[in-house]
N, C-alpha and C. Protein backbone atom coordinates (compact mmCIF):
# COMPACT_ATOMS: atom_id res chain seq x y z
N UNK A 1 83.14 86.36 44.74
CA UNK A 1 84.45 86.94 44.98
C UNK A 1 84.92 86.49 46.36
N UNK A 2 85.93 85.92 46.34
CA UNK A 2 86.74 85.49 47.88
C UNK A 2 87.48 86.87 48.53
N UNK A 3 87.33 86.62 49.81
CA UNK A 3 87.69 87.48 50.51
C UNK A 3 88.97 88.62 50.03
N UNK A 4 90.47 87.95 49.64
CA UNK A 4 90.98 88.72 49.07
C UNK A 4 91.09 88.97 48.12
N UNK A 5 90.42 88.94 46.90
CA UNK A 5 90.14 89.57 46.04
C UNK A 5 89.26 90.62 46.38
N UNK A 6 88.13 90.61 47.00
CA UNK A 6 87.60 91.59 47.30
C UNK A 6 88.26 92.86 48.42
N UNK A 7 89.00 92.50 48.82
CA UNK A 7 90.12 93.39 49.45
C UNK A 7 90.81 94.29 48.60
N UNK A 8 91.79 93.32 47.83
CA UNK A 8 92.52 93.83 47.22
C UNK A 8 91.40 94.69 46.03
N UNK A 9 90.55 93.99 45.74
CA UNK A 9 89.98 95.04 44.56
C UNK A 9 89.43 96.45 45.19
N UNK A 10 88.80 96.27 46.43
CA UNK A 10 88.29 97.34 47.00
C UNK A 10 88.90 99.05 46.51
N UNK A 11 88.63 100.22 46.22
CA UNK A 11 89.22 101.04 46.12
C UNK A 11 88.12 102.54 46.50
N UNK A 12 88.27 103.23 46.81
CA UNK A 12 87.73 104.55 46.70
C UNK A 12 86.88 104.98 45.64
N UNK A 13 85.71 105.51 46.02
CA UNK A 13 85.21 106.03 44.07
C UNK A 13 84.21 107.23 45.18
N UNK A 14 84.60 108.50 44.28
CA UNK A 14 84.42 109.54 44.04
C UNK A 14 83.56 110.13 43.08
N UNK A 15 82.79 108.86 42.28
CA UNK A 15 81.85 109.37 41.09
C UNK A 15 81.25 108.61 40.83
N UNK A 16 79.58 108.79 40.95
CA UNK A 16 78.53 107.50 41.10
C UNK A 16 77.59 107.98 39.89
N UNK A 17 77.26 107.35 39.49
CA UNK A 17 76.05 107.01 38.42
C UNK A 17 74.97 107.35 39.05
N UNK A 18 74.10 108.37 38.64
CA UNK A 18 73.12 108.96 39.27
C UNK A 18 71.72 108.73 38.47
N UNK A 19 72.05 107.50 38.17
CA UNK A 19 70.27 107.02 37.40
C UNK A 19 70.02 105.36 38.17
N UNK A 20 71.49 105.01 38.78
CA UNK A 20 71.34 103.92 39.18
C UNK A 20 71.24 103.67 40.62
N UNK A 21 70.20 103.27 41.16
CA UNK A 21 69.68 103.22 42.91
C UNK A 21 70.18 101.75 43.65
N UNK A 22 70.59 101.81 44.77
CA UNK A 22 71.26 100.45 45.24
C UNK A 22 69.65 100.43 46.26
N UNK A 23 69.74 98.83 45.67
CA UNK A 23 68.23 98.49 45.90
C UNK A 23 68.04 98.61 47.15
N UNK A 24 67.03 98.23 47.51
CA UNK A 24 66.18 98.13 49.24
C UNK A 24 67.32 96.53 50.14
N UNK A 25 67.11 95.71 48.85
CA UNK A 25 67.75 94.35 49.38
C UNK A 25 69.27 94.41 49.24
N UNK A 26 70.04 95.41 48.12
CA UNK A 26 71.81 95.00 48.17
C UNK A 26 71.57 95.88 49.96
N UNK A 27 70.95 96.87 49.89
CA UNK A 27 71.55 97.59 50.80
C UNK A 27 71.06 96.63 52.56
N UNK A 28 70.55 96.15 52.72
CA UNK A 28 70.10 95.09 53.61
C UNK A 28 71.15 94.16 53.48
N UNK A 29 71.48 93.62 52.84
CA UNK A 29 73.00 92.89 52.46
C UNK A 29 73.98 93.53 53.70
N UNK A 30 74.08 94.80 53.13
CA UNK A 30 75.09 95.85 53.14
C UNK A 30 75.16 95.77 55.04
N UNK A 31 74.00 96.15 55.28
CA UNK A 31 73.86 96.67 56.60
C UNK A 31 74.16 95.11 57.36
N UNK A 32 73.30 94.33 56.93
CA UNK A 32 73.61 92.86 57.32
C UNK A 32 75.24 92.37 57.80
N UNK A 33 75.91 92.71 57.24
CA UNK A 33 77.47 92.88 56.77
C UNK A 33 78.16 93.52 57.85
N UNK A 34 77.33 94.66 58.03
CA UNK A 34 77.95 95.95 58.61
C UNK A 34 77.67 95.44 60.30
N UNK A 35 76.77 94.91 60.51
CA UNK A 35 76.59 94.41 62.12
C UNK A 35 76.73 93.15 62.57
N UNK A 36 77.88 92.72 61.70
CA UNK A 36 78.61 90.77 61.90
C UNK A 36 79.56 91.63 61.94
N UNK A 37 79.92 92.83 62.02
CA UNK A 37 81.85 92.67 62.49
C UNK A 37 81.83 92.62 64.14
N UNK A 38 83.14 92.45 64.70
CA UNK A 38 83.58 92.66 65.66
C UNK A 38 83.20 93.39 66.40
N UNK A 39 82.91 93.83 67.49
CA UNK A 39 82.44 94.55 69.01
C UNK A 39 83.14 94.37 70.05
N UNK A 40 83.65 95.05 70.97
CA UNK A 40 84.03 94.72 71.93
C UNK A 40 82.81 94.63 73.29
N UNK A 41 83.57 93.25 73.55
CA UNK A 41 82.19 92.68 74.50
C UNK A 41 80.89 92.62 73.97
N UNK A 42 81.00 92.64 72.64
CA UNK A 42 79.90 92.16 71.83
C UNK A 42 78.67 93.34 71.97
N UNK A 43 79.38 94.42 72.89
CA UNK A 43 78.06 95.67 73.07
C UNK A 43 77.48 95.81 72.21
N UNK A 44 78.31 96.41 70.89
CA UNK A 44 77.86 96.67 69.23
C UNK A 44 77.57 98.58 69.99
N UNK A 45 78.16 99.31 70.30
CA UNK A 45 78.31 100.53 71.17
C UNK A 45 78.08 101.36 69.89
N UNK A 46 77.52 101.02 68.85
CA UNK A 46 77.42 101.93 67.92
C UNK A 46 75.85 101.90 67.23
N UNK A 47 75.62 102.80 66.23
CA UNK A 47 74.68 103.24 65.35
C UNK A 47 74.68 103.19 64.06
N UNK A 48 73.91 102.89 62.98
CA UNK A 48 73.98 103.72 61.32
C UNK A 48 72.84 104.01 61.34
N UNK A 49 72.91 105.09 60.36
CA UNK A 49 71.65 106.03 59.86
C UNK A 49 72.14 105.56 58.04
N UNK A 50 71.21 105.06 57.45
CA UNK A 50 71.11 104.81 56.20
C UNK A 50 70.27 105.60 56.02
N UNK A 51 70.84 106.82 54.85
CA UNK A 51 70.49 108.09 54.02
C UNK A 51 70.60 108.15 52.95
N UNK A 52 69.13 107.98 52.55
CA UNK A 52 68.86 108.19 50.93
C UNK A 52 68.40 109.63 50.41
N UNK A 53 67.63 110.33 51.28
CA UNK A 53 66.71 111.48 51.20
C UNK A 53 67.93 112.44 50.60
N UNK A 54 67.37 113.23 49.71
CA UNK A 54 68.40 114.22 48.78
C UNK A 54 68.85 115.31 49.69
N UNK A 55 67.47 116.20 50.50
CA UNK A 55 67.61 116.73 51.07
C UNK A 55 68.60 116.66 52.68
N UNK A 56 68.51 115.38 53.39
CA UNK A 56 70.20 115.37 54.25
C UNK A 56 70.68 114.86 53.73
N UNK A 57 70.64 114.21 52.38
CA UNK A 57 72.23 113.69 52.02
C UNK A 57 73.01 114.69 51.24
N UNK A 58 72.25 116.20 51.35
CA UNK A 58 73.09 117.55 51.01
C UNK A 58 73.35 117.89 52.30
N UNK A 59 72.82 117.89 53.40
CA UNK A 59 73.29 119.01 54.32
C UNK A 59 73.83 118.11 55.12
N UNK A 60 74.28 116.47 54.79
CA UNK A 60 75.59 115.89 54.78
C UNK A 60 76.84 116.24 54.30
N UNK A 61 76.09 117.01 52.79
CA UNK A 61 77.65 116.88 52.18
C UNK A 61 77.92 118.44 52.58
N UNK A 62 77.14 119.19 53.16
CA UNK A 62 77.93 120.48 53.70
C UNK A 62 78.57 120.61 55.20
N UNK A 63 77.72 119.66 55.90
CA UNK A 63 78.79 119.45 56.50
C UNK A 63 80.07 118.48 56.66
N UNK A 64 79.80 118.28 55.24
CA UNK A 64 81.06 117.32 55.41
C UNK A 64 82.22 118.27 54.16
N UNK A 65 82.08 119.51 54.17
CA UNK A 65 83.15 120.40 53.93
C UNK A 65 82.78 120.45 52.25
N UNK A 66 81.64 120.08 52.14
CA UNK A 66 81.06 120.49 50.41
C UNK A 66 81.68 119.12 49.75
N UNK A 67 81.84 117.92 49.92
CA UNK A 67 82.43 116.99 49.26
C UNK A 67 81.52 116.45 48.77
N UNK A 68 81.33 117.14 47.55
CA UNK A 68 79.67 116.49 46.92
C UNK A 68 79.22 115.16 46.36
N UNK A 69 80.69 114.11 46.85
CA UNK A 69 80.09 112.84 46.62
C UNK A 69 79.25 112.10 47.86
N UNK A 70 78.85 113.24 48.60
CA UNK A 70 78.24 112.95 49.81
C UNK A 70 77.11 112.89 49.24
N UNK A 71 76.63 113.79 48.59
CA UNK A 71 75.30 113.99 48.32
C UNK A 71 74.78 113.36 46.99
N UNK A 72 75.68 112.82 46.08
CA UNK A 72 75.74 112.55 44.83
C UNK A 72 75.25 110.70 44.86
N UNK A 73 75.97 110.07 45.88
CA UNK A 73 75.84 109.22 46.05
C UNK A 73 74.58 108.44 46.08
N UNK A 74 73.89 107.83 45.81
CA UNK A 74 72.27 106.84 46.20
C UNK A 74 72.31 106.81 47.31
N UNK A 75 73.06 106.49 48.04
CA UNK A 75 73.42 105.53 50.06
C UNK A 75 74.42 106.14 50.61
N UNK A 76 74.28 106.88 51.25
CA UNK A 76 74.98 107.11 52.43
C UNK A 76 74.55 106.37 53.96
N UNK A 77 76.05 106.18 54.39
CA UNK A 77 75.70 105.32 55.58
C UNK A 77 76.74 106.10 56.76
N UNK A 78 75.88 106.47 57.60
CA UNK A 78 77.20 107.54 59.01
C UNK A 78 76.50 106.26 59.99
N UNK A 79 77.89 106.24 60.52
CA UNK A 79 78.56 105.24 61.59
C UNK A 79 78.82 106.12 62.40
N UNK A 80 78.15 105.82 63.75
CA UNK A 80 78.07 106.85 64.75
C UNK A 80 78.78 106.01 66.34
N UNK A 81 79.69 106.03 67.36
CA UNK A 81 80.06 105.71 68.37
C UNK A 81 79.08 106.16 69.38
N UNK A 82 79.04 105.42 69.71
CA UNK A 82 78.03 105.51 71.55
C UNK A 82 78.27 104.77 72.78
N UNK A 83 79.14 105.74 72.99
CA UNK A 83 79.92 105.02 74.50
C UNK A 83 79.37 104.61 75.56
N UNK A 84 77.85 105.37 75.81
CA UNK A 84 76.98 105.25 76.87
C UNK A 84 76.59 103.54 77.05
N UNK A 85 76.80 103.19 75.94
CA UNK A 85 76.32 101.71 75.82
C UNK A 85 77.31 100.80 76.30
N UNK A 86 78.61 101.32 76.64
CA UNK A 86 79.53 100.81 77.03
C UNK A 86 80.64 101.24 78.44
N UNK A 87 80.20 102.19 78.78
CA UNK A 87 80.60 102.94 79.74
C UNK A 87 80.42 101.72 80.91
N UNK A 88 79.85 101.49 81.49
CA UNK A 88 79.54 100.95 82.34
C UNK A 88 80.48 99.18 82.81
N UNK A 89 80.82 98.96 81.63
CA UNK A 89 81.80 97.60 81.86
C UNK A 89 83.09 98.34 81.63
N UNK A 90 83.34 99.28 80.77
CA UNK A 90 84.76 99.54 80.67
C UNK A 90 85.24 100.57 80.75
N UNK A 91 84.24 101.62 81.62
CA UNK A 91 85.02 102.80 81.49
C UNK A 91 85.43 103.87 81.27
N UNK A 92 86.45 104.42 81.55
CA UNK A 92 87.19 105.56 80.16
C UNK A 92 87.33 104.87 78.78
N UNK A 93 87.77 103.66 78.73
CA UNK A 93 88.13 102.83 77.55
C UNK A 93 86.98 102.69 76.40
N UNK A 94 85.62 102.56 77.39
CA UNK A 94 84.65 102.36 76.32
C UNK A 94 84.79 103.56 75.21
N UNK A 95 84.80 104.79 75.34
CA UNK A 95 84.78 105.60 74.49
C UNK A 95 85.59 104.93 73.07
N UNK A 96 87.02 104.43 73.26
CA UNK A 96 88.13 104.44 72.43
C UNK A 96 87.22 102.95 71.91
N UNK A 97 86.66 102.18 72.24
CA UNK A 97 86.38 100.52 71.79
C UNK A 97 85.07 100.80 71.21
N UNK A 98 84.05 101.82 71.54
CA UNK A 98 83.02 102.47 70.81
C UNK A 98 83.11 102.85 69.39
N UNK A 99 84.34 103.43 68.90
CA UNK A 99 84.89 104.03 68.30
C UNK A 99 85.72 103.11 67.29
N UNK A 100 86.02 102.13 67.54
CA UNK A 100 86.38 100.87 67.64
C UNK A 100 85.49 100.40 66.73
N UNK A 101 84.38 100.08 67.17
CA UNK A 101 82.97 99.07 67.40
C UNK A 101 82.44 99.83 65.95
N UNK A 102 82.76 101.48 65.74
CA UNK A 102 81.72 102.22 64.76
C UNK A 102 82.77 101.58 63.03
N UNK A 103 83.89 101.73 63.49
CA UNK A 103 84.83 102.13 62.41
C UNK A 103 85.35 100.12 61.93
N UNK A 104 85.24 99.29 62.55
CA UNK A 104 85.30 98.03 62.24
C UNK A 104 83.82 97.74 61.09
N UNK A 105 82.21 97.94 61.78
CA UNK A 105 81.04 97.74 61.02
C UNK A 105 81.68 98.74 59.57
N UNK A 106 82.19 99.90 59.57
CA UNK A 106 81.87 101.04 58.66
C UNK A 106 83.06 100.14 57.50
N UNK A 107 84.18 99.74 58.00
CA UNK A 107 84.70 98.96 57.14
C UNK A 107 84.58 97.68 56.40
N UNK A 108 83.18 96.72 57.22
CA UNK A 108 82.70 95.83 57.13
C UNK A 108 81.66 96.39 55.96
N UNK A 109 80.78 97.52 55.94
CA UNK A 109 79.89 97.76 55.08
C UNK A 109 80.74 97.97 53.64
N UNK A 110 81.86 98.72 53.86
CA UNK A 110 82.85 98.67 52.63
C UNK A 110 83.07 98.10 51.22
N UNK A 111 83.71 96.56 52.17
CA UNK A 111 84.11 95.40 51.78
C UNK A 111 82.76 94.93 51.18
N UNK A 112 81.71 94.78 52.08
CA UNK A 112 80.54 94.13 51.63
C UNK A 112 79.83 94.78 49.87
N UNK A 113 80.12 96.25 50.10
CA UNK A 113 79.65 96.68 49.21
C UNK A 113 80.39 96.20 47.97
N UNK A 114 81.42 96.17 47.98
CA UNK A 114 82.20 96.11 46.89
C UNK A 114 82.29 94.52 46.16
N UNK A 115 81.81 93.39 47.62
CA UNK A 115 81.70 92.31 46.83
C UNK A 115 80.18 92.16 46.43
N UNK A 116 79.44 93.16 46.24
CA UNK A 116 77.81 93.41 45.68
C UNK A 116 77.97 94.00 44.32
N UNK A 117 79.16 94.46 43.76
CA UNK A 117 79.16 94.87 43.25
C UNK A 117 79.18 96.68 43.12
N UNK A 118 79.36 97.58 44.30
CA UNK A 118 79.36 98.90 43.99
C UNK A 118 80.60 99.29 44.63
N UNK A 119 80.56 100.68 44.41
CA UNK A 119 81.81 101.58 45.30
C UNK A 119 81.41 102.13 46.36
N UNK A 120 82.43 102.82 47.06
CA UNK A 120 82.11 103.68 48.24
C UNK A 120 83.33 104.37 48.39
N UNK A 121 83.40 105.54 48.88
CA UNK A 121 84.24 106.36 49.84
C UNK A 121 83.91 106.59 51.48
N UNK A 122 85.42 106.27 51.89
CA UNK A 122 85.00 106.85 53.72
C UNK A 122 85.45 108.12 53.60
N UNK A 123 84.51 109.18 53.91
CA UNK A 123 84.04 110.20 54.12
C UNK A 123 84.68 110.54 56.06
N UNK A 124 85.64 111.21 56.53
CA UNK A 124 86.31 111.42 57.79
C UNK A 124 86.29 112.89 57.98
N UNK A 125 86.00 113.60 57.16
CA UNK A 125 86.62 115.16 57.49
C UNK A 125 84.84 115.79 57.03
N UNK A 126 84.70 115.79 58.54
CA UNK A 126 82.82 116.57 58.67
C UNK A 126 82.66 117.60 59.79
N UNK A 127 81.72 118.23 59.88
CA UNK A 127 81.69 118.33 61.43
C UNK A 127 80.53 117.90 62.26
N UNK A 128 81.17 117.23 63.45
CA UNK A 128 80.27 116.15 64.03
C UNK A 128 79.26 116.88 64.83
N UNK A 129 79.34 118.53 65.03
CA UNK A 129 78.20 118.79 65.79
C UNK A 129 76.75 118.61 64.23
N UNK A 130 77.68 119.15 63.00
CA UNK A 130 76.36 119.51 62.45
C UNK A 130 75.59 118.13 61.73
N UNK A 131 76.51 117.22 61.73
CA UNK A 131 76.00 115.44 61.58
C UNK A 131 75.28 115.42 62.53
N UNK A 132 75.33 115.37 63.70
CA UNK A 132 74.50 115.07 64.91
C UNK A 132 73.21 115.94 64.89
N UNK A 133 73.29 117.40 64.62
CA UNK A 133 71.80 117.78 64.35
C UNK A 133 70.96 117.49 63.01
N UNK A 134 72.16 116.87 62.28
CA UNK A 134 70.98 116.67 60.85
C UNK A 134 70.60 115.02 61.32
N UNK A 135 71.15 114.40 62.05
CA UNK A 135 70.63 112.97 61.96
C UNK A 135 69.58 112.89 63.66
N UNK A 136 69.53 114.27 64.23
CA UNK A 136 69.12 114.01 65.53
C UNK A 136 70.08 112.79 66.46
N UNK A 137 71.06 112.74 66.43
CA UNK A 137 71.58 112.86 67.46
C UNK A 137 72.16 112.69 68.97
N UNK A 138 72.43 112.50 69.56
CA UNK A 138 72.35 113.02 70.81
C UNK A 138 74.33 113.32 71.38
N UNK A 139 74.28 114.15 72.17
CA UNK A 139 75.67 114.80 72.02
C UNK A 139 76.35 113.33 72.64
N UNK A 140 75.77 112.37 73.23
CA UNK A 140 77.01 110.67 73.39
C UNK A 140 77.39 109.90 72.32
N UNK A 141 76.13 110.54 71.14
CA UNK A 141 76.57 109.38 69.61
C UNK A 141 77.08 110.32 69.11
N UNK A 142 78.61 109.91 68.53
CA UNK A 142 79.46 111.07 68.11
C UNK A 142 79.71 110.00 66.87
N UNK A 143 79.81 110.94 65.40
CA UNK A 143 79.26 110.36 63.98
C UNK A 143 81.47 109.98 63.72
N UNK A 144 81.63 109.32 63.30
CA UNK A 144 82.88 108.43 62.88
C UNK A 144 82.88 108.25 61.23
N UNK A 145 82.30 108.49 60.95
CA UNK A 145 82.33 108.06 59.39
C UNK A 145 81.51 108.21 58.28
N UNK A 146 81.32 108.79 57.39
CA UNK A 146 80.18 108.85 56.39
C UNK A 146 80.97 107.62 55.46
N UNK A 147 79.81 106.93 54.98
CA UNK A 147 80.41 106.21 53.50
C UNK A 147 79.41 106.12 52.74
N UNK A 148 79.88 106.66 51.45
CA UNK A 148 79.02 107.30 50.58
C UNK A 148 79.15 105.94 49.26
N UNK A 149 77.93 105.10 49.00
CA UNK A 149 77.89 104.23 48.53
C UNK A 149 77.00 104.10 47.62
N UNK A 150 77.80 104.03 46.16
CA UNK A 150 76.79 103.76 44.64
C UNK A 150 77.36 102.92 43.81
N UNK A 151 76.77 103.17 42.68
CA UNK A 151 77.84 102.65 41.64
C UNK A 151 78.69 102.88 40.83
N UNK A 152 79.96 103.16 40.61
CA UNK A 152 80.69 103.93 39.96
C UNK A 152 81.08 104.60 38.50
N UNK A 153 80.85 105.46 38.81
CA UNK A 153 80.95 106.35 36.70
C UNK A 153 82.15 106.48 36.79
N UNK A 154 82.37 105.57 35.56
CA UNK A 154 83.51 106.27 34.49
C UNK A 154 84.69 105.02 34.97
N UNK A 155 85.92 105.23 34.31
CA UNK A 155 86.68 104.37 35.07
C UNK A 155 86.96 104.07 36.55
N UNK A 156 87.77 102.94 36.82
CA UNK A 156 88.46 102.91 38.20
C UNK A 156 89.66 103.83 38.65
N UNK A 157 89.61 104.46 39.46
CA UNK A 157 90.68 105.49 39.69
C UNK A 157 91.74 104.53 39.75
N UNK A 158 93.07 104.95 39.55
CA UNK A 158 94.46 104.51 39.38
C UNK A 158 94.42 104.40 41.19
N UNK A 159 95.41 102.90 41.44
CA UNK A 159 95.18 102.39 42.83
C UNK A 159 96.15 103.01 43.60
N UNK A 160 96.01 103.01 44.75
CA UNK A 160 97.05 104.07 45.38
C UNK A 160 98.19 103.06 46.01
N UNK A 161 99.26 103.53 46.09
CA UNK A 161 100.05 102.53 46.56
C UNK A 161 99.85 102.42 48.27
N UNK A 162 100.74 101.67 48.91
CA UNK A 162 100.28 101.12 50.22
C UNK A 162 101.80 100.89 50.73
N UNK A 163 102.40 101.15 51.42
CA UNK A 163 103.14 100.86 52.43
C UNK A 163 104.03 99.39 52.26
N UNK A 164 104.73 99.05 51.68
CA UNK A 164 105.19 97.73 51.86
C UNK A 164 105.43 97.16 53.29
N UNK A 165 104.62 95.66 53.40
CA UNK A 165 104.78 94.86 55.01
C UNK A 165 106.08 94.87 55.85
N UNK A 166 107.25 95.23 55.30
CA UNK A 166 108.05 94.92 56.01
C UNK A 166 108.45 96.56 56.80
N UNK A 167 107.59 97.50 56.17
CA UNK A 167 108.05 99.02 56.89
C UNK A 167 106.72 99.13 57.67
N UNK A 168 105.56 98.30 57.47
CA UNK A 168 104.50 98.60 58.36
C UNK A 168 104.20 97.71 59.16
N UNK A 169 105.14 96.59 59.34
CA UNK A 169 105.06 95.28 60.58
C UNK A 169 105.97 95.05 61.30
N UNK A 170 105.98 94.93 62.67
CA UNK A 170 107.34 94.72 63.16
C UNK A 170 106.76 93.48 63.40
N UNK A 171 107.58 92.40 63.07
CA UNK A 171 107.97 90.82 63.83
C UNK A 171 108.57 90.72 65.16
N UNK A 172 108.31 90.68 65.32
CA UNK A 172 108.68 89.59 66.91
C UNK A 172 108.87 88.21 67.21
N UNK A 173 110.14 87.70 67.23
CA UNK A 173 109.81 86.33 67.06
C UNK A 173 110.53 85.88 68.34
């Protein structure tokens, strides 16, 4: 699959097949994927915790407001910011390019997944103190993202529409 096709096919899935396990190697793929994106200053100011275990990939999905494709999922992957790793060349700024650094890989694992063949959802609405004590933590790695990654049951959800380019780009010429 070329790049935009795999874009454009990419979509959300909310319902995974729960007999089918994303192997040891797609998911090495996956992660592989996930730490060739972009960094600022190449720090890489971030973390993943790849979560298979049933037991936190429930008291993921409670703290992630009971969204039980947290837990339903084979792979979960939380993308965590860590500014400490970046503080020091840039700043106040590192925080915002940390953050940056978590949510570029978390979209990189995405894409990757989907040209492997599976789905995923980004998972945004958690709470980051109780991510941080189920993954240990520390109060500078602040969690950015769950993406909850299997293979998808049942059909493809109907695609959501998107913004047409000319109301979401300004030109400058």
């Amino acid at each position: 699959m070329d790049l935009f096709g795999c874009v454009e096919s990419r979509h959300s899935t909310r319902h995974f097949v729960d007999t089918k396990e994303v192997t040891p190697e797609v998911e090495g793929s996956i992660l592989a994927a996930a730490i060739r994106a972009p960094s600022a200053g190449n720090i890489q100011a971030y973390g993943i915790a790849a979560v298979r275990n049933a037991e936190m990939k429930e008291a993921l999905c409670v703290a992630a407001l009971d969204q039980p494709f947290v837990s339903e999922a084979p792979l979960c992957l939380v993308f965590w910011a860590d500014p400490s790793l970046n503080e020091t060349k840039y700043a106040e700024r590192g925080s915002m390019y940390a953050i940056q650094d978590a949510t570029l890989a978390a979209g990189y694992a995405q894409l990757a997944a989907n040209a492997l063949g599976l789905s995923s959802v980004w998972v945004g609405a958690f709470s980051e103190s109780e991510v941080q004590s189920i993954l240990h933590l520390t109060k500078k790695q602040v969690p950015v993202a769950i993406i909850s990654i299997g293979y998808q049951r049942g059909p493809s959800p109907k695609r959501t529409p998107r913004r047409p380019i000319n109301e979401t780009v300004q030109s400058y010429l």
